[in-house]
PDB file of N, CA and C in Angstrom:
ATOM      1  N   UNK A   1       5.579  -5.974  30.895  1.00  0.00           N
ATOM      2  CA  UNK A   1       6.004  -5.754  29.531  1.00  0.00           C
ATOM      3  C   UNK A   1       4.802  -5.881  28.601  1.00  0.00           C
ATOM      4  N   UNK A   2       5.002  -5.045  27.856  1.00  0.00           N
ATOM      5  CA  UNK A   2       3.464  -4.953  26.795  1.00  0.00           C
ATOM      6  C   UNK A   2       3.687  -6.028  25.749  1.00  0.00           C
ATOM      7  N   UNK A   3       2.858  -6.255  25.317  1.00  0.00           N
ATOM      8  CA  UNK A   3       3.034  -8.030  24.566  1.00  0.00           C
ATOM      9  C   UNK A   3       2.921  -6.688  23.058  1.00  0.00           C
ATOM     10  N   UNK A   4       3.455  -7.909  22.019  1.00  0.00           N
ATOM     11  CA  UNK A   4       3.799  -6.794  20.746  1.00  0.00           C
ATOM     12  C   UNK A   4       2.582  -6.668  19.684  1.00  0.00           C
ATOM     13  N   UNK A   5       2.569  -6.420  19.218  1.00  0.00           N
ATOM     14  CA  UNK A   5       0.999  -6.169  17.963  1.00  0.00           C
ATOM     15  C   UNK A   5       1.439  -7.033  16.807  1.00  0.00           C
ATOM     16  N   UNK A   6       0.745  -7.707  16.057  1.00  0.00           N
ATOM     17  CA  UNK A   6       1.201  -8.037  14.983  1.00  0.00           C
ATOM     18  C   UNK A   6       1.496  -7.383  13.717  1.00  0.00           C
ATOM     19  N   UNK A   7       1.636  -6.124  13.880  1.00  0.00           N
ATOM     20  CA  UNK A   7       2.042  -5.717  13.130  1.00  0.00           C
ATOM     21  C   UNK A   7       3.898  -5.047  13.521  1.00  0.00           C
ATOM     22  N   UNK A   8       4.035  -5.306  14.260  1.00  0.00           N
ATOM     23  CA  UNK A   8       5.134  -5.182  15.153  1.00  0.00           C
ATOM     24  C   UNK A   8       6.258  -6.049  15.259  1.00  0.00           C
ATOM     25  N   UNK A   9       5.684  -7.977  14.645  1.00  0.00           N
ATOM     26  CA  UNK A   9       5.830  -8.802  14.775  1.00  0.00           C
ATOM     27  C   UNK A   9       6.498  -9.207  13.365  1.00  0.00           C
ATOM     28  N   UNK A  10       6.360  -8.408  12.693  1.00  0.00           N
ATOM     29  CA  UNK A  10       5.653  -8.483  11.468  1.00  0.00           C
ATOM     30  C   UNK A  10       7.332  -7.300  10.511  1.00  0.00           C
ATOM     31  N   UNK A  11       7.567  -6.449  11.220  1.00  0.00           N
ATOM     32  CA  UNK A  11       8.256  -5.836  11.504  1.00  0.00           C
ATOM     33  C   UNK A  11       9.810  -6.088  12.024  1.00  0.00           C
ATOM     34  N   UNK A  12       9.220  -6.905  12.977  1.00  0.00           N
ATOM     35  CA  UNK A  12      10.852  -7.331  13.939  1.00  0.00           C
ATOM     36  C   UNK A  12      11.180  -8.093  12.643  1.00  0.00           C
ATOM     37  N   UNK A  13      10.338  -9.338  11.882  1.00  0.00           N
ATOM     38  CA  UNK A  13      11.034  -9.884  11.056  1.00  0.00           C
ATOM     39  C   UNK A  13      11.781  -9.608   9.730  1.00  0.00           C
ATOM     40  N   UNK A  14      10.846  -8.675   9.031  1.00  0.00           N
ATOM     41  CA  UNK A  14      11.618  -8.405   7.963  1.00  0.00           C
ATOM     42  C   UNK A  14      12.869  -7.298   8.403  1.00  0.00           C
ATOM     43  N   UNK A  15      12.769  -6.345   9.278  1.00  0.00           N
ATOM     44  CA  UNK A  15      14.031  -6.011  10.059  1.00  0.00           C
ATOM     45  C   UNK A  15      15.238  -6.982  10.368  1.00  0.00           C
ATOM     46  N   UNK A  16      14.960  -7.790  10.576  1.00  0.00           N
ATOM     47  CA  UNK A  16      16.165  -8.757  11.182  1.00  0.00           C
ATOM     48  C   UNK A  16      16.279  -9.276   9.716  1.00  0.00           C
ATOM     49  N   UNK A  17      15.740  -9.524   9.098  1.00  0.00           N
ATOM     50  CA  UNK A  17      16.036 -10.295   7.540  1.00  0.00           C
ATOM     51  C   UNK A  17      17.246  -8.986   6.814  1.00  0.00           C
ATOM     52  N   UNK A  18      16.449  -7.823   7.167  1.00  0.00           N
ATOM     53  CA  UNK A  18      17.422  -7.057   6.063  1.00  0.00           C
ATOM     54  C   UNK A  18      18.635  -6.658   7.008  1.00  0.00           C
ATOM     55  N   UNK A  19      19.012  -6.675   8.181  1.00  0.00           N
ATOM     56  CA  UNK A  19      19.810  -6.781   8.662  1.00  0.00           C
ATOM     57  C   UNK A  19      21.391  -8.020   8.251  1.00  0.00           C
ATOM     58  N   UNK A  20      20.815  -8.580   7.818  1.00  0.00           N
ATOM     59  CA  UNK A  20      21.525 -10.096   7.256  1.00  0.00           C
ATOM     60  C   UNK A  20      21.188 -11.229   7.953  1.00  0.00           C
ATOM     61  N   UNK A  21      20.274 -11.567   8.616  1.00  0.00           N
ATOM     62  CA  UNK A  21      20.211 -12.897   9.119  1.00  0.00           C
ATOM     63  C   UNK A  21      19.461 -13.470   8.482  1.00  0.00           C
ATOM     64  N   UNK A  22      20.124 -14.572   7.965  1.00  0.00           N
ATOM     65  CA  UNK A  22      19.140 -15.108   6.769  1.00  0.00           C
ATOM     66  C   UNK A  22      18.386 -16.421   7.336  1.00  0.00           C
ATOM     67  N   UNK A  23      19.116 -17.153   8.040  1.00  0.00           N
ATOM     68  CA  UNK A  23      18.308 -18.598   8.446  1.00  0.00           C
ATOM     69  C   UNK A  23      17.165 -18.503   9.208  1.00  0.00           C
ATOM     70  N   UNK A  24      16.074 -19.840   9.215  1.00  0.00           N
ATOM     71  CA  UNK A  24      14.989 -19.301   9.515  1.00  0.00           C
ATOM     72  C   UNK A  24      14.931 -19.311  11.343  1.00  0.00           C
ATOM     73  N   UNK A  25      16.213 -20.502  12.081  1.00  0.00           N
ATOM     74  CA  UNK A  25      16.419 -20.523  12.694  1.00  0.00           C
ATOM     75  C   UNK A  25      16.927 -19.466  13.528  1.00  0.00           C
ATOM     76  N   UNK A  26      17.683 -18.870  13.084  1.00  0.00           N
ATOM     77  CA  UNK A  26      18.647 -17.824  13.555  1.00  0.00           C
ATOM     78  C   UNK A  26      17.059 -16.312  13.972  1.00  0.00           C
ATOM     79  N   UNK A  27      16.554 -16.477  12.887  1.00  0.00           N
ATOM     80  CA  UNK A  27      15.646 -15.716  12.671  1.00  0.00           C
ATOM     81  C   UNK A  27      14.703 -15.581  13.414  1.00  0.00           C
ATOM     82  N   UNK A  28      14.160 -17.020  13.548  1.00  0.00           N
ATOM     83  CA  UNK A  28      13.382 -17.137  15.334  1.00  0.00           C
ATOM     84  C   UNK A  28      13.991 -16.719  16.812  1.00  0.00           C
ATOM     85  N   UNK A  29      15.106 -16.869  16.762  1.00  0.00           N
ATOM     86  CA  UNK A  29      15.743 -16.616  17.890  1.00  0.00           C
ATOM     87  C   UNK A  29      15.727 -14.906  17.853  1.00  0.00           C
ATOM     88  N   UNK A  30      16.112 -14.222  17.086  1.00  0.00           N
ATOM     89  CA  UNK A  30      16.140 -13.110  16.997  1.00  0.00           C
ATOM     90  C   UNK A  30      14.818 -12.026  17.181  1.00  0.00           C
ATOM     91  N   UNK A  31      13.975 -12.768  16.628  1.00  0.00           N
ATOM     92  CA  UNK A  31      12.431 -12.065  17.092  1.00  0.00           C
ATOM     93  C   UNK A  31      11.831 -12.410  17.867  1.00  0.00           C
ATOM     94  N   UNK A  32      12.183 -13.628  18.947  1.00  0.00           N
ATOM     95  CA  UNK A  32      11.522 -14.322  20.381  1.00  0.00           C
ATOM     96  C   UNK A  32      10.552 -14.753  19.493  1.00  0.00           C
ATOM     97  N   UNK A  33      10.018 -15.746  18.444  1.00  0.00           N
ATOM     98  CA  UNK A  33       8.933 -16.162  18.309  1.00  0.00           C
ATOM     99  C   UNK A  33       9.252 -17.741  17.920  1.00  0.00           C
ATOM    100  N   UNK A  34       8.328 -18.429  17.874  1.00  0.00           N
ATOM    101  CA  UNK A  34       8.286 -19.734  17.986  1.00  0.00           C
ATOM    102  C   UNK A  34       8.118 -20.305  16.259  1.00  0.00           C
ATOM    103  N   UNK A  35       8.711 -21.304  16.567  1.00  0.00           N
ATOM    104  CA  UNK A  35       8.780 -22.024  14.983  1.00  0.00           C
ATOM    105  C   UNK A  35       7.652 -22.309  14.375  1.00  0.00           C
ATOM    106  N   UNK A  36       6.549 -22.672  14.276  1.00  0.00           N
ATOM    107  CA  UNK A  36       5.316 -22.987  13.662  1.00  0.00           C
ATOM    108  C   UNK A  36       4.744 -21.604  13.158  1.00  0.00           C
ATOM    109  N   UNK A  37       4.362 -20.601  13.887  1.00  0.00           N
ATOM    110  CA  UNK A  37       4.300 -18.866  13.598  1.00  0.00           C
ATOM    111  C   UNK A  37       5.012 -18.852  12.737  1.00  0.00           C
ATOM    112  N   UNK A  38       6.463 -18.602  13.045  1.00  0.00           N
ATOM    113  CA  UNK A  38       7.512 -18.085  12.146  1.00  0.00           C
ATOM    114  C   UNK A  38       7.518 -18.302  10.787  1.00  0.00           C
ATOM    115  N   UNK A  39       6.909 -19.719  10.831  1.00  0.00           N
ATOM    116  CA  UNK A  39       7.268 -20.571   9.870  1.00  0.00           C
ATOM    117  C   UNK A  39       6.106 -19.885   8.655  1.00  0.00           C
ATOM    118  N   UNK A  40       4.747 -19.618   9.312  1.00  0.00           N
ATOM    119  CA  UNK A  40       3.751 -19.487   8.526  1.00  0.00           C
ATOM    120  C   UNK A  40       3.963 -17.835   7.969  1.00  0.00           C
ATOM    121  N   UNK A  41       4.411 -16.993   8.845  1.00  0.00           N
ATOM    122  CA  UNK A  41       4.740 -15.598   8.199  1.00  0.00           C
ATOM    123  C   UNK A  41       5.715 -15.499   7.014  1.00  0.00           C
ATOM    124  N   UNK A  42       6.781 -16.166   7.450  1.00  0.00           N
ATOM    125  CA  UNK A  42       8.096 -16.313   6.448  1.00  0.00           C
ATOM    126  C   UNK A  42       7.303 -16.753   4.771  1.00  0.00           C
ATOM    127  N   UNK A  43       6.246 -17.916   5.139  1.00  0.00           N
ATOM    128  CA  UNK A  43       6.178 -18.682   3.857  1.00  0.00           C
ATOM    129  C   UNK A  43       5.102 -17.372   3.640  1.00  0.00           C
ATOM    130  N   UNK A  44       4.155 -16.809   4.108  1.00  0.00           N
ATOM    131  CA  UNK A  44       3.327 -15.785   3.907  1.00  0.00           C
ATOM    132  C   UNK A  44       4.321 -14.094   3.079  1.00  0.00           C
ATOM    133  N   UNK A  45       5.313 -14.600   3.440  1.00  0.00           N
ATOM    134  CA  UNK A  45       6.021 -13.188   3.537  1.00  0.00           C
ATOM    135  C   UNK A  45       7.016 -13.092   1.481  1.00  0.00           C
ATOM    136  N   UNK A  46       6.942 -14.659   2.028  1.00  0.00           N
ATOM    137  CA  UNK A  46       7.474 -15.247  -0.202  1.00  0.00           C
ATOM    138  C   UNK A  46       6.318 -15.077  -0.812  1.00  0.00           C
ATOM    139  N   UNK A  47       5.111 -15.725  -0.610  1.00  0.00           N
ATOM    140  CA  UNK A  47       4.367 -15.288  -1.342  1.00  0.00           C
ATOM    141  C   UNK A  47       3.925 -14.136  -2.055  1.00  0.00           C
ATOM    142  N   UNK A  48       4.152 -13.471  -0.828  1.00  0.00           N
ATOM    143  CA  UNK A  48       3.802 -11.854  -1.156  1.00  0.00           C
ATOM    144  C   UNK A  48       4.532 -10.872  -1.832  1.00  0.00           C
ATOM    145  N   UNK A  49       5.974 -11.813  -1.933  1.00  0.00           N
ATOM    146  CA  UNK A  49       7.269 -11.681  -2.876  1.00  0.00           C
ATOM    147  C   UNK A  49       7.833 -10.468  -1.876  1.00  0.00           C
ATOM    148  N   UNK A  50       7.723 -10.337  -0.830  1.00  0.00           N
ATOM    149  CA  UNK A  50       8.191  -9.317   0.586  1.00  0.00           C
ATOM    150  C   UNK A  50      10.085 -10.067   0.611  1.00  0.00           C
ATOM    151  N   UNK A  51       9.681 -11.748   0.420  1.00  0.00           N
ATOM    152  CA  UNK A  51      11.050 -12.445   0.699  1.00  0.00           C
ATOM    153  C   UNK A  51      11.250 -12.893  -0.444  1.00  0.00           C
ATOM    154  N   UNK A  52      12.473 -14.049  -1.144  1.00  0.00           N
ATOM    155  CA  UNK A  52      12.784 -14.859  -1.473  1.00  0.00           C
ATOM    156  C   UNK A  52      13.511 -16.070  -1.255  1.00  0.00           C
ATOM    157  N   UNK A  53      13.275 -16.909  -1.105  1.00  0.00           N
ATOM    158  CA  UNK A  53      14.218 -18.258  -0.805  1.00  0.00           C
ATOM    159  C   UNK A  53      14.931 -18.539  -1.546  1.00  0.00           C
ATOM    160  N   UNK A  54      15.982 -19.261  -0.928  1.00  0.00           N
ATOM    161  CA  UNK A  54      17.154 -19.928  -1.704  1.00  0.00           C
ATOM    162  C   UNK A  54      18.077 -21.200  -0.850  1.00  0.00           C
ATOM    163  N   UNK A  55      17.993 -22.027  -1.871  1.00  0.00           N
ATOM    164  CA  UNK A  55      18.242 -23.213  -1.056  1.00  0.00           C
ATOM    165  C   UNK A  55      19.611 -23.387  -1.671  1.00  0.00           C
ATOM    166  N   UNK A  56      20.488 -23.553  -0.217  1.00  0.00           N
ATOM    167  CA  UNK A  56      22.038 -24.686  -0.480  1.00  0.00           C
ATOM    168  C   UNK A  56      22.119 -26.128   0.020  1.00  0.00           C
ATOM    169  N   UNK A  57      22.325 -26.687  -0.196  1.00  0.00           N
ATOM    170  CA  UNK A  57      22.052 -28.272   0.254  1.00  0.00           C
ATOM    171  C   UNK A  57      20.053 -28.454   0.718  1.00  0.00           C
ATOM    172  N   UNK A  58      20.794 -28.491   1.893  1.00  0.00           N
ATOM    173  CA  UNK A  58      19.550 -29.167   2.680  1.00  0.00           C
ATOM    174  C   UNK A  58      19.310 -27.150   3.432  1.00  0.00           C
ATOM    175  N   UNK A  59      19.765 -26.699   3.268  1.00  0.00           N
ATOM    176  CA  UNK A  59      19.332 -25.355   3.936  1.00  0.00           C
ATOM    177  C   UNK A  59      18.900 -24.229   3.368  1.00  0.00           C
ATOM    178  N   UNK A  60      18.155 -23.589   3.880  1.00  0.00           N
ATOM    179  CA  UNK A  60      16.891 -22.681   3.428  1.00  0.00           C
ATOM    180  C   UNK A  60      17.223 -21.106   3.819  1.00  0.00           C
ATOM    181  N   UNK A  61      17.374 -20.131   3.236  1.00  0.00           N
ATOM    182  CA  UNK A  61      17.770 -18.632   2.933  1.00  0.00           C
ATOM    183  C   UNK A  61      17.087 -17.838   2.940  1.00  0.00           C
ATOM    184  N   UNK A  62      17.017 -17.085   3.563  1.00  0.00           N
ATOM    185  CA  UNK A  62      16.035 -15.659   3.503  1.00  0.00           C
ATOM    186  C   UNK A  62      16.198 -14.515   2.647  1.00  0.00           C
ATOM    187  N   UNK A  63      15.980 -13.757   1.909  1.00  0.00           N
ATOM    188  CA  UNK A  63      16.327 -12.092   1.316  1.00  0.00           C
ATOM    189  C   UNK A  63      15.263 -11.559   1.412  1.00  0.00           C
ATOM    190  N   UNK A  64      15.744  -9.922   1.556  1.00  0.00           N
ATOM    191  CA  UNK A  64      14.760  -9.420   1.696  1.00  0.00           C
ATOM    192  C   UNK A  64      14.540  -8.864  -0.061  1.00  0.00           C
ATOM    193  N   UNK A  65      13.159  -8.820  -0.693  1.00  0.00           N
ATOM    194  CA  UNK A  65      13.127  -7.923  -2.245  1.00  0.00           C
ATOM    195  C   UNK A  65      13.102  -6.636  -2.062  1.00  0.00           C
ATOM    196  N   UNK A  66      13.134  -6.028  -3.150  1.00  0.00           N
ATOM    197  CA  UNK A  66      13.130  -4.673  -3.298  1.00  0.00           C
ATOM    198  C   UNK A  66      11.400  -4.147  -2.846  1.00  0.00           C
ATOM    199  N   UNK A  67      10.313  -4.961  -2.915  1.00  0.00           N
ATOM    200  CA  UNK A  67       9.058  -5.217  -2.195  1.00  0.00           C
ATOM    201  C   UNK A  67       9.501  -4.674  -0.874  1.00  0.00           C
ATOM    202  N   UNK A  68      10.071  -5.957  -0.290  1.00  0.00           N
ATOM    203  CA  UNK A  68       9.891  -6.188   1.289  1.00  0.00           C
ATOM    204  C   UNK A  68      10.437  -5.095   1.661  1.00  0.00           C
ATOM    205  N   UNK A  69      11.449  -4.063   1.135  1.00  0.00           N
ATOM    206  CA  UNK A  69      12.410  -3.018   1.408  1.00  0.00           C
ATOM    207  C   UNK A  69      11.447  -1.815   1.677  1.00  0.00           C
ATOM    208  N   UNK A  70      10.591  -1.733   0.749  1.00  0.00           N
ATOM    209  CA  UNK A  70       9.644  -0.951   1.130  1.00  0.00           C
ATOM    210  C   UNK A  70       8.746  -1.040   1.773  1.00  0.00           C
ATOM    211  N   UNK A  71       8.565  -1.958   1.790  1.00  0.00           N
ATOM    212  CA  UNK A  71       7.658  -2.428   3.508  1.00  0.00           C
ATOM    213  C   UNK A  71       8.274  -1.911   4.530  1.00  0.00           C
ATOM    214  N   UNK A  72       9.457  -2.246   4.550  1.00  0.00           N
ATOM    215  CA  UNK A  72      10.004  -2.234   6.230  1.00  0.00           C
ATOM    216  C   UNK A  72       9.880  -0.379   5.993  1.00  0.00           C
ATOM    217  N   UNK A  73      10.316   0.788   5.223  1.00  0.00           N
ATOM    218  CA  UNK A  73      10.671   1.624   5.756  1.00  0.00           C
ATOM    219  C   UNK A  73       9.260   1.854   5.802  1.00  0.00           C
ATOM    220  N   UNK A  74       8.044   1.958   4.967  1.00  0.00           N
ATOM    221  CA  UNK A  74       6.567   2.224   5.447  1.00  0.00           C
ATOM    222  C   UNK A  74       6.185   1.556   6.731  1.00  0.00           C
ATOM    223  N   UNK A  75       6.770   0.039   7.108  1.00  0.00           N
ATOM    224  CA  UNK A  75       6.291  -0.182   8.272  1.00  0.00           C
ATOM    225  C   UNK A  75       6.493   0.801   9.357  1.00  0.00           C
ATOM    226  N   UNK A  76       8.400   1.362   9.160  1.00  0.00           N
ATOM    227  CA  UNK A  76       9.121   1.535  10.471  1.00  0.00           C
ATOM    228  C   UNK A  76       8.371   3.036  10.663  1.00  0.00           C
ATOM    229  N   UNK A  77       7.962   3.981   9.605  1.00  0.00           N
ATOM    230  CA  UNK A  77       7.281   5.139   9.343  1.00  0.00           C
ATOM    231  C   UNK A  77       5.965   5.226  10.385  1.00  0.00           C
ATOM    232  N   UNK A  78       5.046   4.139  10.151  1.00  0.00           N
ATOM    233  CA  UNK A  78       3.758   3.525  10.471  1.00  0.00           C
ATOM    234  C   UNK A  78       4.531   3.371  12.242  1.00  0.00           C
ATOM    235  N   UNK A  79       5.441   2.797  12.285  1.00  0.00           N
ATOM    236  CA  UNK A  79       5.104   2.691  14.099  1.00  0.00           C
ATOM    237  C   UNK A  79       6.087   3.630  14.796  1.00  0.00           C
ATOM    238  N   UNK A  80       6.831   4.557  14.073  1.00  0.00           N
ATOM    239  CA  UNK A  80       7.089   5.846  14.896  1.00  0.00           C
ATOM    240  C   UNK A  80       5.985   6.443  14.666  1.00  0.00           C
ATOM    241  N   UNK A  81       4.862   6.970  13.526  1.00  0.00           N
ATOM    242  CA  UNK A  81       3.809   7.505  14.316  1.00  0.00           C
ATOM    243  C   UNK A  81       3.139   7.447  15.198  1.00  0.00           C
ATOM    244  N   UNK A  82       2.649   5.628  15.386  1.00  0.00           N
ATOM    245  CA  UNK A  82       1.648   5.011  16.281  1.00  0.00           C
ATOM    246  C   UNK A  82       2.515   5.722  17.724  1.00  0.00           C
ATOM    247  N   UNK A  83       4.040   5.717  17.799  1.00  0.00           N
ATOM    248  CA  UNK A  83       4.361   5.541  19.281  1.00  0.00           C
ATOM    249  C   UNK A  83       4.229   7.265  19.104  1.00  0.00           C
ATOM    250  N   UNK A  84       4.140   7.955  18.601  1.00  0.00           N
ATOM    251  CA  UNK A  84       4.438   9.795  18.465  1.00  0.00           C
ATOM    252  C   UNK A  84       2.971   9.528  19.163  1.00  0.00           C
ATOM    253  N   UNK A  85       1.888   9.489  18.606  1.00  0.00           N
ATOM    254  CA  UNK A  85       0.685   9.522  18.929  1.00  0.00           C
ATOM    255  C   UNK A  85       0.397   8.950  20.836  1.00  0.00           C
ATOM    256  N   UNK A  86       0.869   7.931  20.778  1.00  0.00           N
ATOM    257  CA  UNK A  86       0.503   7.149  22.240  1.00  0.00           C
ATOM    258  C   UNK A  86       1.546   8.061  23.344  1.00  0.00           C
ATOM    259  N   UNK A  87       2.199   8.468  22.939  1.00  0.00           N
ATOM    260  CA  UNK A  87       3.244   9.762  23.954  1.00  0.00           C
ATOM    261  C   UNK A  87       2.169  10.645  23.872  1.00  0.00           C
ATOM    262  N   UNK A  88       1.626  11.488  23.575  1.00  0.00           N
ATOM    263  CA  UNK A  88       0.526  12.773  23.226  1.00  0.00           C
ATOM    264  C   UNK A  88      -0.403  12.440  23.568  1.00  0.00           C
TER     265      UNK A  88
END
């Protein structure tokens, strides 16, 4: 199995975010990646205003912005070419 690119990685997450899974937990499980990573993209990913947080009690929320929205479809654009290209 081919190990994934980070930009790929990068991808699975805000995909699964706009999908509806908002926890950060749920969220790891869903992209096979490990909590410390996860942890640093997610907080990388608010900054960049890609996400926003939102806290209920003691628990922590994902959204995707109108930013991150356009990320994902330029990302998803960006790696059906890469794979059009690596077929050819």
């Amino acid at each position: 199995m081919k190990k994934r690119s980070r930009l790929e990685m990068y991808f699975d997450i805000l995909k699964t975010v706009k999908r509806g899974v908002r926890k950060p937990t749920r969220i790891m499980y869903r992209t096979n990646l490990s909590w410390i990573p996860l942890m640093k993209i997610l907080d990388s990913f608010v900054s960049e205003g890609l996400l926003i947080t939102s806290t209920k009690k003691t628990h922590r929320f994902y959204e995707l912005t109108e930013k991150g929205e356009t990320v994902v479809q330029n990302l998803s654009r960006a790696l059906e070419w890469e794979r059009r290209i690596q077929i050819e």
